[in-house]
Protein backbone atom coordinates (compact mmCIF):
# COMPACT_ATOMS: atom_id res chain seq x y z
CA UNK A 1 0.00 0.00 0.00
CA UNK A 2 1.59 3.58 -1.01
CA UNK A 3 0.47 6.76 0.57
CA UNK A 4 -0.37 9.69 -2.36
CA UNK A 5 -0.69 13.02 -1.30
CA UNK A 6 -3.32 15.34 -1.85
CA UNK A 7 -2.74 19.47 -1.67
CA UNK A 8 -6.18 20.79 -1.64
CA UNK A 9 -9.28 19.29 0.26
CA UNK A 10 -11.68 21.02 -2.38
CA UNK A 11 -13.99 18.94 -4.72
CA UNK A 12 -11.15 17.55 -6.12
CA UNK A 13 -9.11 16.99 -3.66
CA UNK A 14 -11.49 15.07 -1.96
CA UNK A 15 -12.92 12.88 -5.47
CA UNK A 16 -9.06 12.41 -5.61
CA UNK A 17 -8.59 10.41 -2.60
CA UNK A 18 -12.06 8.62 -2.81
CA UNK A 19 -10.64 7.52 -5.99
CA UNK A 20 -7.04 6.48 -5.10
CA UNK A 21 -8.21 4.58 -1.82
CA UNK A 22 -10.48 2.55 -4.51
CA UNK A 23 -7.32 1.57 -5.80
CA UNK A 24 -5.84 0.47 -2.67
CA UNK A 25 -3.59 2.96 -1.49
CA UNK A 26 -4.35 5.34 1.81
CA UNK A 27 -4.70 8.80 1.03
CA UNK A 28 -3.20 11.48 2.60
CA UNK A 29 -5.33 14.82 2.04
CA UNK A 30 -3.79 18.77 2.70
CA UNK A 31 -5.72 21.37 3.17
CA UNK A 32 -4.35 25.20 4.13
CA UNK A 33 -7.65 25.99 6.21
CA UNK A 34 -8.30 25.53 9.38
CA UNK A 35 -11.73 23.53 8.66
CA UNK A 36 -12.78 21.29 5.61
CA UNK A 37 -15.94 23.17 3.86
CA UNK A 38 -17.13 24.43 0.83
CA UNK A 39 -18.23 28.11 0.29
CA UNK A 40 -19.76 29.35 -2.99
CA UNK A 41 -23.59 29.14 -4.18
CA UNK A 42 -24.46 27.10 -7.00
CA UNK A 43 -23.07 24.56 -9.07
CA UNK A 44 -24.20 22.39 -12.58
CA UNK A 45 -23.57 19.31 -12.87
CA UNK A 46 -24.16 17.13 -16.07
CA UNK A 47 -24.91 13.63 -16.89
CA UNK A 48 -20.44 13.31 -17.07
CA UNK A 49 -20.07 14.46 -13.49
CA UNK A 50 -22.81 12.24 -12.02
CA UNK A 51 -20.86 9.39 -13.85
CA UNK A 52 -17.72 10.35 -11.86
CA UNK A 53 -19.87 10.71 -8.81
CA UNK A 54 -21.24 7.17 -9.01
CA UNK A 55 -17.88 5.58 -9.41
CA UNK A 56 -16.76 7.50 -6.86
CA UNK A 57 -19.72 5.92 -4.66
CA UNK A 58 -21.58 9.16 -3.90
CA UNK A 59 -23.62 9.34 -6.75
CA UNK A 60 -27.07 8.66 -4.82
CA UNK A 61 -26.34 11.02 -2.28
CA UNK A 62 -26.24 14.11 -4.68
CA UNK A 63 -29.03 13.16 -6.67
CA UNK A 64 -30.73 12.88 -3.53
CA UNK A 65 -30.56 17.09 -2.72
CA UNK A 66 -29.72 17.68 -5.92
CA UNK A 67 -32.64 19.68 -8.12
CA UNK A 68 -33.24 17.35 -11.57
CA UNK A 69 -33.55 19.98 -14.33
CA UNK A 70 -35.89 19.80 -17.07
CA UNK A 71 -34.56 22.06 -19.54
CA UNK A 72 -31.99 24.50 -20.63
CA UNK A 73 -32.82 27.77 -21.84
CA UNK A 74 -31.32 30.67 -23.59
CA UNK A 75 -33.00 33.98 -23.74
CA UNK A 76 -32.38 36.96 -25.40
CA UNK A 77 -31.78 39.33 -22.47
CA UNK A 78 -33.13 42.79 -24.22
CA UNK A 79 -36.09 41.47 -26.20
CA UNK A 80 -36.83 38.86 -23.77
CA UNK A 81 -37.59 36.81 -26.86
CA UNK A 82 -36.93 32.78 -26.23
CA UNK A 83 -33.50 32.04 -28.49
CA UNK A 84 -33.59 28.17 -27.72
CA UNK A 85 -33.98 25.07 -25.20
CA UNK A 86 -32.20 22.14 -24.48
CA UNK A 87 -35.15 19.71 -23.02
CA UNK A 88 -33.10 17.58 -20.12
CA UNK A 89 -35.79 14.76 -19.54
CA UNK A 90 -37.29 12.29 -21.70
CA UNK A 91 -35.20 11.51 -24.43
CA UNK A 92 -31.76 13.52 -22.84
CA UNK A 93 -31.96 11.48 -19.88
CA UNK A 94 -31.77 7.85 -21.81
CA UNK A 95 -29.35 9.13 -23.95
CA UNK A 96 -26.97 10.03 -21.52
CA UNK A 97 -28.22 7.83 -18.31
CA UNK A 98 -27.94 10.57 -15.46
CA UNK A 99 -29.59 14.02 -15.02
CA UNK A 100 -28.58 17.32 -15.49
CA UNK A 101 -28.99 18.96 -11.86
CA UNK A 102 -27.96 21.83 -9.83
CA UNK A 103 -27.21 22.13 -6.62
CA UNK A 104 -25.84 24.24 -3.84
CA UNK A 105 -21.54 23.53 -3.79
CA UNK A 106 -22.03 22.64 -0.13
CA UNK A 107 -24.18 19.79 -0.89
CA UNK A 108 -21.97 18.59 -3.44
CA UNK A 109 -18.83 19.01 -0.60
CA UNK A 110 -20.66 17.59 1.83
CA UNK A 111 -20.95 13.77 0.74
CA UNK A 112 -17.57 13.43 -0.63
CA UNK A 113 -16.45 14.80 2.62
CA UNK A 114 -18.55 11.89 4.24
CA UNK A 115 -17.24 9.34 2.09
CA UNK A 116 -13.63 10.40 3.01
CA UNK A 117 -14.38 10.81 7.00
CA UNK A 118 -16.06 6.94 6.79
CA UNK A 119 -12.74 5.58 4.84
CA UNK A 120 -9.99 4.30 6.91
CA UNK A 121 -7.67 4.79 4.28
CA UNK A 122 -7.91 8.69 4.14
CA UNK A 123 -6.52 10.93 6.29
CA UNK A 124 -7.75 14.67 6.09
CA UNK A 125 -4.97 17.25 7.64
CA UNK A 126 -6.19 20.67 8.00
CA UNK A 127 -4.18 23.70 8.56
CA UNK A 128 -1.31 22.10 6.44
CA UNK A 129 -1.02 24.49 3.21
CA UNK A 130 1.16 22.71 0.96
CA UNK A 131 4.33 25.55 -0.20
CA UNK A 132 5.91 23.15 -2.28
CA UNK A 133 7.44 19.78 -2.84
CA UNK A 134 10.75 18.04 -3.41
CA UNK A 135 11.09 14.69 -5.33
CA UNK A 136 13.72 12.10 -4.50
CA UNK A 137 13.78 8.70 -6.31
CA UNK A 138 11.01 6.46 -4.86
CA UNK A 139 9.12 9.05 -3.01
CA UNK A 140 8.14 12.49 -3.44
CA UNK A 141 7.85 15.01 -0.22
CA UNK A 142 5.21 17.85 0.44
CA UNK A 143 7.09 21.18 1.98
CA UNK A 144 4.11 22.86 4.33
CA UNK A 145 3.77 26.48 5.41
CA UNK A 146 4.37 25.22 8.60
CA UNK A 147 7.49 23.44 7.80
CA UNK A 148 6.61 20.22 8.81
CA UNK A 149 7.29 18.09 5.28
CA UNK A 150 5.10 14.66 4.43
CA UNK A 151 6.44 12.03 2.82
CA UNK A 152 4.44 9.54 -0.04
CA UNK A 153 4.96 7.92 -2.89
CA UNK A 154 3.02 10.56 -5.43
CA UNK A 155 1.82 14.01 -4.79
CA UNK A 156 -1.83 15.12 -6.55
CA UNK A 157 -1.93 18.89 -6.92
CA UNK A 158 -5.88 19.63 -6.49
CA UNK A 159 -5.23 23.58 -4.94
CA UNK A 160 -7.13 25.26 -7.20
CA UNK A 161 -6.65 27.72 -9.22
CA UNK A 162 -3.32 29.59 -7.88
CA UNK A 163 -1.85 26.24 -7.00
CA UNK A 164 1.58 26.53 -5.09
CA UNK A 165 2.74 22.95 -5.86
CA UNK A 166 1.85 24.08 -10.13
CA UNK A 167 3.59 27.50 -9.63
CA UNK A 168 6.64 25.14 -8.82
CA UNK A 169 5.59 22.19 -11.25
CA UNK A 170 5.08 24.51 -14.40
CA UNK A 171 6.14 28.14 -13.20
CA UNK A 172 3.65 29.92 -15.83
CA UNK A 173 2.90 32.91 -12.99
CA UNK A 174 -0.81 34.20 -12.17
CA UNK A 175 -3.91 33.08 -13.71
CA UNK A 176 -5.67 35.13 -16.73
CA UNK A 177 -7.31 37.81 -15.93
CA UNK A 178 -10.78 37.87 -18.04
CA UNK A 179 -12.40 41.00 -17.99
CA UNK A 180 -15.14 39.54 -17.48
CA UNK A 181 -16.78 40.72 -13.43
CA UNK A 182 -19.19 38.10 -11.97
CA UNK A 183 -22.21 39.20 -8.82
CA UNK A 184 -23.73 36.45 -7.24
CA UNK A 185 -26.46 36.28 -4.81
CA UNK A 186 -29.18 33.66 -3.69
CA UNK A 187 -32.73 34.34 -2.14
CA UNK A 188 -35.83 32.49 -1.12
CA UNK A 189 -37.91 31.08 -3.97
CA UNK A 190 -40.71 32.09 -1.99
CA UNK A 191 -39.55 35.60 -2.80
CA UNK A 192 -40.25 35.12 -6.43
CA UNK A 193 -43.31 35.41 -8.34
CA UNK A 194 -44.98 32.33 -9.10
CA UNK A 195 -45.10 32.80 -12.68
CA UNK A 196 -41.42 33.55 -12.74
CA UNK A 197 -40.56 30.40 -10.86
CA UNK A 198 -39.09 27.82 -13.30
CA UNK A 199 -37.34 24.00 -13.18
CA UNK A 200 -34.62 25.04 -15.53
CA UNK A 201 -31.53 27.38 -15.50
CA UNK A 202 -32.36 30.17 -17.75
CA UNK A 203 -29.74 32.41 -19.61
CA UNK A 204 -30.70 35.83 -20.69
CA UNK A 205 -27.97 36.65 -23.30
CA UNK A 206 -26.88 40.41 -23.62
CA UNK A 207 -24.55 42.67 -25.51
CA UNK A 208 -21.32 42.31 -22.93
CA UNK A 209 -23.38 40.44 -20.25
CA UNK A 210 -25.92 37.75 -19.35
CA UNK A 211 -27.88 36.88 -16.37
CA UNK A 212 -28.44 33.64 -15.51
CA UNK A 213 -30.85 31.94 -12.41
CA UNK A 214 -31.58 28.57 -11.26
CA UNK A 215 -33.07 27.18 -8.73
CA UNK A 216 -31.17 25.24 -5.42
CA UNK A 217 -31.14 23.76 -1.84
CA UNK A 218 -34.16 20.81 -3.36
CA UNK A 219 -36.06 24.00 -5.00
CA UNK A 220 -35.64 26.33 -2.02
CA UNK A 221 -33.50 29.02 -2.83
CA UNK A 222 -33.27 30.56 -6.67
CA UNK A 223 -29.40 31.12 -7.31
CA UNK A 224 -28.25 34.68 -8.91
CA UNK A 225 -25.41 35.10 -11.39
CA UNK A 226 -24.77 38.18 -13.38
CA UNK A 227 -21.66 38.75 -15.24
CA UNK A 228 -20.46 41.38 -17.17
CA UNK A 229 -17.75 41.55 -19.99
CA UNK A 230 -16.29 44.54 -18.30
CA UNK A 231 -12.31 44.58 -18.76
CA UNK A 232 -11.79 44.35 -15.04
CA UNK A 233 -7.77 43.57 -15.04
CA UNK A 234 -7.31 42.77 -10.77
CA UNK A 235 -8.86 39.59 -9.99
CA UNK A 236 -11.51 39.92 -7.44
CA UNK A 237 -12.37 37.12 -5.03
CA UNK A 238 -15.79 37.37 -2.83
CA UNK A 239 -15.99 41.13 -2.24
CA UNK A 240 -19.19 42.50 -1.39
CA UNK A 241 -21.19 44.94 -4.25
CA UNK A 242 -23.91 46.97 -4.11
CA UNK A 243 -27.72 46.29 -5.66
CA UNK A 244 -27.51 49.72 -7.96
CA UNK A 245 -23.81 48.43 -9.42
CA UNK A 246 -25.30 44.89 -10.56
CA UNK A 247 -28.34 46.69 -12.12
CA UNK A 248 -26.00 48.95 -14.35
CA UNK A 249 -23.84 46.40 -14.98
CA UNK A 250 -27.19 44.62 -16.96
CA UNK A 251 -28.69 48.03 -17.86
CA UNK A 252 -30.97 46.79 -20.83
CA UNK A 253 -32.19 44.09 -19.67
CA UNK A 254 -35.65 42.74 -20.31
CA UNK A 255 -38.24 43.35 -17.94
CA UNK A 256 -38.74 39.37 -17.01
CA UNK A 257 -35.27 39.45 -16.26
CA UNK A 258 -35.13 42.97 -14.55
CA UNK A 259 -37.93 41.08 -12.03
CA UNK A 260 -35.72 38.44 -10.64
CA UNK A 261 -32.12 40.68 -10.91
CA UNK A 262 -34.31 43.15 -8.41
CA UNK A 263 -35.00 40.27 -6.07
CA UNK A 264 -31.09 39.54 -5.36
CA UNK A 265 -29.59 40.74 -2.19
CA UNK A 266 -26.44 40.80 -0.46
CA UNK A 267 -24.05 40.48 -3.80
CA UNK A 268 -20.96 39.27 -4.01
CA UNK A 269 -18.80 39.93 -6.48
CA UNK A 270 -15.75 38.34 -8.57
CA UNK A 271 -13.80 38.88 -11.59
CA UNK A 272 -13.48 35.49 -13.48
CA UNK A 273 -9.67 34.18 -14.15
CA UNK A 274 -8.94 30.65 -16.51
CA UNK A 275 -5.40 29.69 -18.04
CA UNK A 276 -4.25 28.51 -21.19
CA UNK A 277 -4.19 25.00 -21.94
CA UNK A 278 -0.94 23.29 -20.84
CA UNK A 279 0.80 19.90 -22.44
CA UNK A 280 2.22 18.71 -19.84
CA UNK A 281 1.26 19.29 -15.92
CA UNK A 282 3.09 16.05 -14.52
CA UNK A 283 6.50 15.46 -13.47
CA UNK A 284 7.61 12.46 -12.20
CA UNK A 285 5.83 11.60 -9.05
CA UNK A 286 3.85 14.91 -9.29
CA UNK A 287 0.71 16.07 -10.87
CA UNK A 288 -2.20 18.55 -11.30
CA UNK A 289 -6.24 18.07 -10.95
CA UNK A 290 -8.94 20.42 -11.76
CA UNK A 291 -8.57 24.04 -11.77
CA UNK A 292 -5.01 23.33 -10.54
CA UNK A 293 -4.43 21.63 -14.19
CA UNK A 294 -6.86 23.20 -15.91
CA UNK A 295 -9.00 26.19 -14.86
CA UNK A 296 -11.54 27.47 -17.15
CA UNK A 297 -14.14 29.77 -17.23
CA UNK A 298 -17.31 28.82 -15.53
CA UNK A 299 -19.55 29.48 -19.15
CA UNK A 300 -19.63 25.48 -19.74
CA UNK A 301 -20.81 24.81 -16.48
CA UNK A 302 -17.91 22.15 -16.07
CA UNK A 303 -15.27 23.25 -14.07
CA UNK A 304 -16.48 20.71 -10.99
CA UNK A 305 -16.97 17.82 -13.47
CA UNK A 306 -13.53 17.91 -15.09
CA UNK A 307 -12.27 17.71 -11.72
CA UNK A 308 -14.25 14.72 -10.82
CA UNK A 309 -13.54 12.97 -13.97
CA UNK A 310 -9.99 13.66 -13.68
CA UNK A 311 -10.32 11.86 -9.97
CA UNK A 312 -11.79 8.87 -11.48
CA UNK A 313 -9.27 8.45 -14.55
CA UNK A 314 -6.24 8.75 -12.17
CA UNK A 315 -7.53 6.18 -9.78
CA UNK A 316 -8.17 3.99 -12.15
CA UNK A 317 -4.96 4.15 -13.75
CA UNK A 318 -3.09 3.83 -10.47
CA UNK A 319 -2.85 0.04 -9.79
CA UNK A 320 -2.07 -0.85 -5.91
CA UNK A 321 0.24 -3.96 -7.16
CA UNK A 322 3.82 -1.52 -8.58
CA UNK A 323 5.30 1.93 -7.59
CA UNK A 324 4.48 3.02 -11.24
CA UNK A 325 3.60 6.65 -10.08
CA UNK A 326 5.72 8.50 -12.54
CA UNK A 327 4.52 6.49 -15.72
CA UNK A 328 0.82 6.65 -14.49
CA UNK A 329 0.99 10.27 -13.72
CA UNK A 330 2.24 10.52 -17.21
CA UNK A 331 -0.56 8.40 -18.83
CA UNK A 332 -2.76 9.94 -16.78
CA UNK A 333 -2.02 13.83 -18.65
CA UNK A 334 -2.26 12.34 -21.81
CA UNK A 335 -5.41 11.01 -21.44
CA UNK A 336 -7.09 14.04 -19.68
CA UNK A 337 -5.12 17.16 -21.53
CA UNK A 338 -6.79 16.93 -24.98
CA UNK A 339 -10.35 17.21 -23.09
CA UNK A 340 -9.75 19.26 -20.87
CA UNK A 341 -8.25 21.75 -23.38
CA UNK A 342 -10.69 21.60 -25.19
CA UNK A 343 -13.56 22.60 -22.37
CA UNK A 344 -11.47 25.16 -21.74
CA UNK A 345 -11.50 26.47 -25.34
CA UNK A 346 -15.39 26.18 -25.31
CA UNK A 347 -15.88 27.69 -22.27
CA UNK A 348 -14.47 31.05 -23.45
CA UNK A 349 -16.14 30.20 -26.68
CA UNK A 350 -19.45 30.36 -25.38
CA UNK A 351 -19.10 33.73 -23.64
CA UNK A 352 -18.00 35.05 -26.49
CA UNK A 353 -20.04 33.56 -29.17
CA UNK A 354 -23.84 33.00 -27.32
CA UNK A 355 -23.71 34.88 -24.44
CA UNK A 356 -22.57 38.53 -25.32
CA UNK A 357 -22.54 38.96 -29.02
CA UNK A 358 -24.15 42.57 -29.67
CA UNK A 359 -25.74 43.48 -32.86
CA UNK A 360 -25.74 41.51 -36.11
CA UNK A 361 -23.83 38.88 -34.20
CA UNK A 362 -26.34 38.60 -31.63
CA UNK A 363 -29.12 38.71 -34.42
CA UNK A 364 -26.80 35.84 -36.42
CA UNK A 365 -26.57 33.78 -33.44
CA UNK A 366 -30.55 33.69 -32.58
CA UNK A 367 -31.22 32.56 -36.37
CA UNK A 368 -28.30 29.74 -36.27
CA UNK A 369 -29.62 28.49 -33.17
CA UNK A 370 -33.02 28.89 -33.99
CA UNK A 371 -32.60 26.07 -36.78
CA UNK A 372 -31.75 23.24 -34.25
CA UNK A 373 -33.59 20.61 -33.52
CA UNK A 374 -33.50 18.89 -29.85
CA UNK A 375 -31.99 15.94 -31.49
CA UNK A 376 -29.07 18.55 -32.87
CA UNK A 377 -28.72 19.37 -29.22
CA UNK A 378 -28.23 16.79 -28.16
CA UNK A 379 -25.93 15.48 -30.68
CA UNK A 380 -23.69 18.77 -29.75
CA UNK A 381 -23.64 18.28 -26.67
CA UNK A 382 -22.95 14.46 -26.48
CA UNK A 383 -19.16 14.82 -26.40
CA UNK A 384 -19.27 16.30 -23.09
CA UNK A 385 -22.26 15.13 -21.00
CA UNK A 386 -22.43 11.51 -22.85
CA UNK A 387 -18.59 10.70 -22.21
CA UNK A 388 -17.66 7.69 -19.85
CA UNK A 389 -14.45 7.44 -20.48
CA UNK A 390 -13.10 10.73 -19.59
CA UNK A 391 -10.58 10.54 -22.02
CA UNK A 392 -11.88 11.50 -25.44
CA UNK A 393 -12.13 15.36 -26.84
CA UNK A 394 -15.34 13.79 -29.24
């Protein structure tokens, strides 16, 4: 039995050492903060990610608070004119064999924290930021802020998006800045009119911004997101923002829309970051996961699911019977870097192409769209929701 280390006790982090301790190693899991939790409001997750979650054995337990979403819709956010729907039941739901569903990140967090508390095999440090790491043949060691050092025989970089243990793995400085400033908020659904109150995530689509609402917590709360393409340059993490700033940030929007954006309260507000897509983000007995490997924007809804799927290819490639580390953590980016690129590339994609086009291309995007069939949909999306491999970019 060999010990892998985990920096990071985030989504990943903790689908990471579900997944190893399948394999039949013990898991030894970092975390910088003093507590394990997850902060944050809500969170898709498609047919792919519920995949992931069942062979990580927490599947049932997320469908179980998770809200099951019947459809997908884009709006145009100034006309308030229906662009088009993906329908996620009936026909979506056989093809694919899970749900698309939303739910609040802490209820996500919550049963792959369970799983790991209940496994004997994983041990969950808090309080033990991992700085850095040095590699020495047979074993690689984690260097903590503390100073205390941990010793295993692989090291899984799953802390996030300004990972420490990739700044010394890769070394390609800070995180892309976007431009692109995100409020969030979520209230009571019983604050919303009933005729406004909807079992899908809708998308009003602006020039330079969209809005977007679902609801959460089993249909309780309606989750808030409005973003604007704003050439913000500093990135922004949770800083509070003021009612009248999110309604000019959306200034045209349609009056539907206007309704629930005048229901948030208490908004918080970010400015998006991704990265480029990277060849190689393993070295030796060292490698990334999730937004550590491969952060993207947040316009695919994915982010969470790449990380899970990237738990469950890992594990299974990391065979309790050798000390094959390096070559697995090798086969391991190969198999994950042309799909994950490639969400990445989409994700900006999309927020450039459907979500804030202005004008003619707004106009051009409503008529293309318009034209598609719920069989089209479905075939467009089937790359990314239908894969069960986790290792195909088709």
């Amino acid at each position: 039995m060999s010990t892998v280390l985990i920096a990071g006790g985030g989504i990943g982090g903790l689908a990471a050492a579900l997944s190893v301790v399948r394999r039949g190693h013990r898991a030894v899991v970092l975390e910088r903060r003093p507590a394990l939790g997850e902060l944050g409001a809500g969170i898709q997750i498609g047919p792919n990610g519920f995949h992931a979650l069942d062979r990580l054995g927490v599947g049932d337990a997320v469908r179980a608070v998770a809200v099951h979403i019947d459809e997908l819709c884009l709006m145009d956010g100034v006309t308030g004119e229906r662009v088009q729907s993906l329908r996620l039941t009936g026909r979506y739901r056989e093809r694919f064999g899970n749900p698309y569903a939303v739910v609040r990140r802490a209820d996500l967090y919550a049963p792959l924290l369970a799983a790991c508390r209940a496994s004997p095999g994983i041990e969950l440090r808090t309080g033990s930021g991992v700085t850095g790491f040095v590699q020495e043949p047979g074993s690689v060691t984690a260097v903590l802020r503390s100073g205390d050092r941990v010793r295993g025989a692989g090291l899984i970089g799953a802390d996030g998006l300004h990972s420490a243990v990739r700044a010394q793995l890769i070394g390609d400085g800070a995180a892309r800045v976007s431009g692109h400033t995100i409020y969030r908020s979520v209230i009571p659904i019983a604050r919303v009119p009933g005729h406004l109150r909807r079992n899908r995530v809708t998308l009003w689509a602006g020039p330079g911004w969209h809005f977007v609402h679902y609801p959460i917590e089993r249909g309780n709360s309606l989750n808030l997101a409005a973003t604007r393409d704003d050439g913000a340059r500093e990135a922004v993490a949770d800083r509070p923002a003021g009612h009248d700033e999110v309604r000019a940030a959306l200034g045209s929007l349609a009056p539907a829309a206007r309704t629930v954006l005048d229901l948030g309260a208490n908004w918080r507000r970010w400015v998006l970051c991704d990265r480029d897509p990277v060849d190689v983000w393993t070295d030796r007995r060292v490698t990334l996961l999730g937004d550590a490997a491969h952060a993207m924007l947040q316009y695919a809804a994915q982010g969470a699911c790449m990380a899970l799927e990237d738990a469950v290819v890992l594990g299974d490639l990391l065979d309790c019977s050798g000390d094959d580390f390096p070559q697995m953590f090798a086969k391991y980016n190969v198999l994950r870097r042309s799909r994950t690129a490639r969400v990445q590339a989409v994700s900006r994609e999309i927020g450039r192409a459907l979500y804030h086009p202005a004008g003619g291309a707004a106009r051009a995007r409503t008529v293309m769209l318009a034209g598609f069939t719920q069989q089209r949909l479905r075939e467009t999306v089937a790359w990314l929701h239908g894969d069960r491999t986790f290792s195909r970019d088709r």
